[in-house]
Protein backbone atom coordinates (compact mmCIF):
# COMPACT_ATOMS: atom_id res chain seq x y z
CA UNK A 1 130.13 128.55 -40.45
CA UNK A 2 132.08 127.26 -43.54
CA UNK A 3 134.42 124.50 -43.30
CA UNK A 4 137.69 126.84 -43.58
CA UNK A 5 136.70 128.05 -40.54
CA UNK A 6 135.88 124.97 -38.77
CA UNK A 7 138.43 122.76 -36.50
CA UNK A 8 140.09 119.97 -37.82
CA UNK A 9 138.97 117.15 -35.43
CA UNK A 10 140.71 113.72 -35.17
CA UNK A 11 139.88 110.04 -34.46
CA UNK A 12 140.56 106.86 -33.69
CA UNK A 13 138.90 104.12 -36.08
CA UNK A 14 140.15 100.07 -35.14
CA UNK A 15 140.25 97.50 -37.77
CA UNK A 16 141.18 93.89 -37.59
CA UNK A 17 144.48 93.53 -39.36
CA UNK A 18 143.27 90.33 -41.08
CA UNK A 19 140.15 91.83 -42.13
CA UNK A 20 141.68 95.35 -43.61
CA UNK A 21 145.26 96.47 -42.16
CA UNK A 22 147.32 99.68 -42.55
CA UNK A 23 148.76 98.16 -45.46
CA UNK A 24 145.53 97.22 -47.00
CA UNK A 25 144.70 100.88 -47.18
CA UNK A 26 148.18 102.03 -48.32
CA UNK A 27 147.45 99.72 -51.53
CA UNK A 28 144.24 100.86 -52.27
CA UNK A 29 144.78 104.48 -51.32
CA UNK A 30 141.24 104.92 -50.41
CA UNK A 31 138.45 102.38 -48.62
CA UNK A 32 134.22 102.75 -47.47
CA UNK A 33 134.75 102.23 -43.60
CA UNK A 34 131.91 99.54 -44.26
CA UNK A 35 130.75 97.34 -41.54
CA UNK A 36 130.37 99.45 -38.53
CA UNK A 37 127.07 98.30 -36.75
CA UNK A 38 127.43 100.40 -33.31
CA UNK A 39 125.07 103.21 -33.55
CA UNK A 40 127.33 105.51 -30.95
CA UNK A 41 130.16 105.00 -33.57
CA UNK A 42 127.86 105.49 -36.92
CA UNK A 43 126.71 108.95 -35.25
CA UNK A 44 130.59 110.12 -34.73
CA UNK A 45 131.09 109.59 -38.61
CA UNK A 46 127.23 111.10 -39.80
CA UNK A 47 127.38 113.70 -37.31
CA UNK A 48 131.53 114.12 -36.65
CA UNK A 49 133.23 113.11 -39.10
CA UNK A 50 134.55 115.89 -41.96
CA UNK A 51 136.84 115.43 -45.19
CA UNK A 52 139.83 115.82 -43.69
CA UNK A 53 140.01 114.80 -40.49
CA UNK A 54 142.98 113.12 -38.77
CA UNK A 55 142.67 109.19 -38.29
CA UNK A 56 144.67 107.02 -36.54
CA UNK A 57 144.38 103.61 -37.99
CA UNK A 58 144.75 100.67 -34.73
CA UNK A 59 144.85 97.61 -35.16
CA UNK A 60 142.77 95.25 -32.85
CA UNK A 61 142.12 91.71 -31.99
CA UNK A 62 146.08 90.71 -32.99
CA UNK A 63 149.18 90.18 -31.12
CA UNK A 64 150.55 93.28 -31.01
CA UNK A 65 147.14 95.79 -30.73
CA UNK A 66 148.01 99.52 -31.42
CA UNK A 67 148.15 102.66 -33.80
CA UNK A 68 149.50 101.35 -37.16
CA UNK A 69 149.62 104.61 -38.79
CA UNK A 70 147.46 107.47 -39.86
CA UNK A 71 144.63 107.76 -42.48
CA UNK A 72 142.47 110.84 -43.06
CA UNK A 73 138.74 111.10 -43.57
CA UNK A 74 138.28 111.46 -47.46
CA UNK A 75 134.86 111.79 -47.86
CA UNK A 76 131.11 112.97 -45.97
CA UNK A 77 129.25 110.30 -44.47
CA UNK A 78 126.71 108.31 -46.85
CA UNK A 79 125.13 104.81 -46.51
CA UNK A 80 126.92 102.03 -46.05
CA UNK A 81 125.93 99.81 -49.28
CA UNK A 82 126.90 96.42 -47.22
CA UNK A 83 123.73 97.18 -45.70
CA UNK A 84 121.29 96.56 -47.77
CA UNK A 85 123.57 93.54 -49.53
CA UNK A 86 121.94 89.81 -48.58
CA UNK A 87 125.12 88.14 -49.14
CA UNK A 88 127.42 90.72 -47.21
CA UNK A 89 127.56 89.65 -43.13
CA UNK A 90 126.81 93.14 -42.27
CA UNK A 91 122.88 93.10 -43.92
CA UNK A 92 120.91 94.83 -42.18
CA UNK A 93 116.87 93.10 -42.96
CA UNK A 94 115.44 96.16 -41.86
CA UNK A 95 117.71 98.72 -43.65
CA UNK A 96 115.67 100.40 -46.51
CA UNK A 97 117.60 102.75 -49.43
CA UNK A 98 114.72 105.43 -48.66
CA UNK A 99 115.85 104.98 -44.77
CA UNK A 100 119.37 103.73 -44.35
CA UNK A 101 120.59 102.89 -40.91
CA UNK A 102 124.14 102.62 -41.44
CA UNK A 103 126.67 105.52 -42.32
CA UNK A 104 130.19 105.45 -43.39
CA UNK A 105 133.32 107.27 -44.47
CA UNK A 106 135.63 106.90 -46.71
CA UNK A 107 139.49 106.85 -45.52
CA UNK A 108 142.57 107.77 -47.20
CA UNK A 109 146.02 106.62 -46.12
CA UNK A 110 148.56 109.55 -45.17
CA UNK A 111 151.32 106.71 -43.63
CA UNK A 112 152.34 103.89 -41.95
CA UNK A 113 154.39 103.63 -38.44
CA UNK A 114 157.64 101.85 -38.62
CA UNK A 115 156.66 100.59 -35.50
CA UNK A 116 153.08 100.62 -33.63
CA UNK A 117 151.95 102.53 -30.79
CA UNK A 118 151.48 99.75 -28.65
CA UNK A 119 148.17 99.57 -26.40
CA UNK A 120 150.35 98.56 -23.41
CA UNK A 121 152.88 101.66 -24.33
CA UNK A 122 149.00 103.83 -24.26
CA UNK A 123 148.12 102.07 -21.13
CA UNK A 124 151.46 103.18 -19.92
CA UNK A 125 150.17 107.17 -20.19
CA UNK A 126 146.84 107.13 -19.26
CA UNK A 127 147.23 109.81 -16.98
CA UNK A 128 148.64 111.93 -19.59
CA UNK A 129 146.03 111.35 -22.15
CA UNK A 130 143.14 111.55 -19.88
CA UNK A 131 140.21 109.99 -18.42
CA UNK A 132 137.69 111.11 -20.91
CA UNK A 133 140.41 108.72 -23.71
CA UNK A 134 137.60 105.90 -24.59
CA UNK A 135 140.49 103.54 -25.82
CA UNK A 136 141.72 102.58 -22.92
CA UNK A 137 138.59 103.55 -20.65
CA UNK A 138 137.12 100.30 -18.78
CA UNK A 139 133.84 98.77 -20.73
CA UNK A 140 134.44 100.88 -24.05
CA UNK A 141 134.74 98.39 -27.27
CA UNK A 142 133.50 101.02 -29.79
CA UNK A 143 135.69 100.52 -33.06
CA UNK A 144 135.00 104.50 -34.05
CA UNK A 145 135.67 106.72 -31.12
CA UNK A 146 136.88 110.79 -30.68
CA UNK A 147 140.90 111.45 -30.10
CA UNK A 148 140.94 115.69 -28.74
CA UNK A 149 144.13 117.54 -30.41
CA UNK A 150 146.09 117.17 -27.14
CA UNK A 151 145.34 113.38 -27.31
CA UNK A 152 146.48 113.57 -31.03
CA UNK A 153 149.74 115.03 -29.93
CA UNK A 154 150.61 112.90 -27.30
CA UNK A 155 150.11 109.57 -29.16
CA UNK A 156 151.83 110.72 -32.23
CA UNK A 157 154.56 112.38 -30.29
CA UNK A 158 154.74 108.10 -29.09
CA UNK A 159 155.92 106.81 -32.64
CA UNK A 160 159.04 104.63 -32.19
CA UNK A 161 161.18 106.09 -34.41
């Protein structure tokens, strides 16, 4: 099947807002998703991920957690070069160039929110966005995981404007 004719999928990728924010990635335009050391969420961008793809960028592990804004997948998976990097605190000793363990995207910025999507403001339609909705799903800490189009919908139709 050729990519024209294939679904646009979406996702929702978490960063650390002192680490790499939304506005981090409006400066630079473009950014390696480097770092991610979860194998579930290395498969969703080597095996998920196309150029393309809807992204909405959260922001955990701050005050106010929640969906920043939206980025787009702007490249195919390749290895993550912070893996095979002694200085970088994502090395990976048994990481080899022949057999990389690590995968990552690239991710363009489309735009920021004027406000976030709060978590507690998700929280507050669980229902709505489903069971199967691994953000706010009991146990689930991955920092890559799969947002369906009617999830999509839902939390952008939840931007404060």
């Amino acid at each position: 099947m050729s990519t024209t004719g294939m679904r646009r999928r979406y996702w929702l990728m978490k960063s650390e807002p002192e680490d790499f924010s939304i506005d981090d990635l409006e400066r630079v335009g473009t950014e390696p998703w480097t770092g991610v050391r979860n194998y579930q969420a290395r498969n969703f961008m080597r095996d998920g991920m196309r150029r393309g793809d809807g992204v909405l960028f959260y922001h955990s592990n701050c005050a106010v957690p929640g969906i920043y804004g939206i980025a787009e997948v702007a490249s195919s998976a390749y290895p993550d070069p912070t893996q095979f990097d002694r200085t970088s605190k994502y090395f990976d000793p048994k990481a080899t160039r022949e057999e990389p363990r690590w995968m990552l995207v690239d991710v363009g910025f489309v735009r920021s929110f004027a406000a976030p999507v709060t978590l507690e403001a998700i929280r507050g339609r669980a229902e709505a966005l489903g069971e199967d909705f691994a953000l706010i799903r009991k146990g689930s800490r991955l920092s890559v995981l799969p947002v369906n189009a009617a999830q999509w919908k839902i939390l952008l139709a939840m931007e404060p404007k």
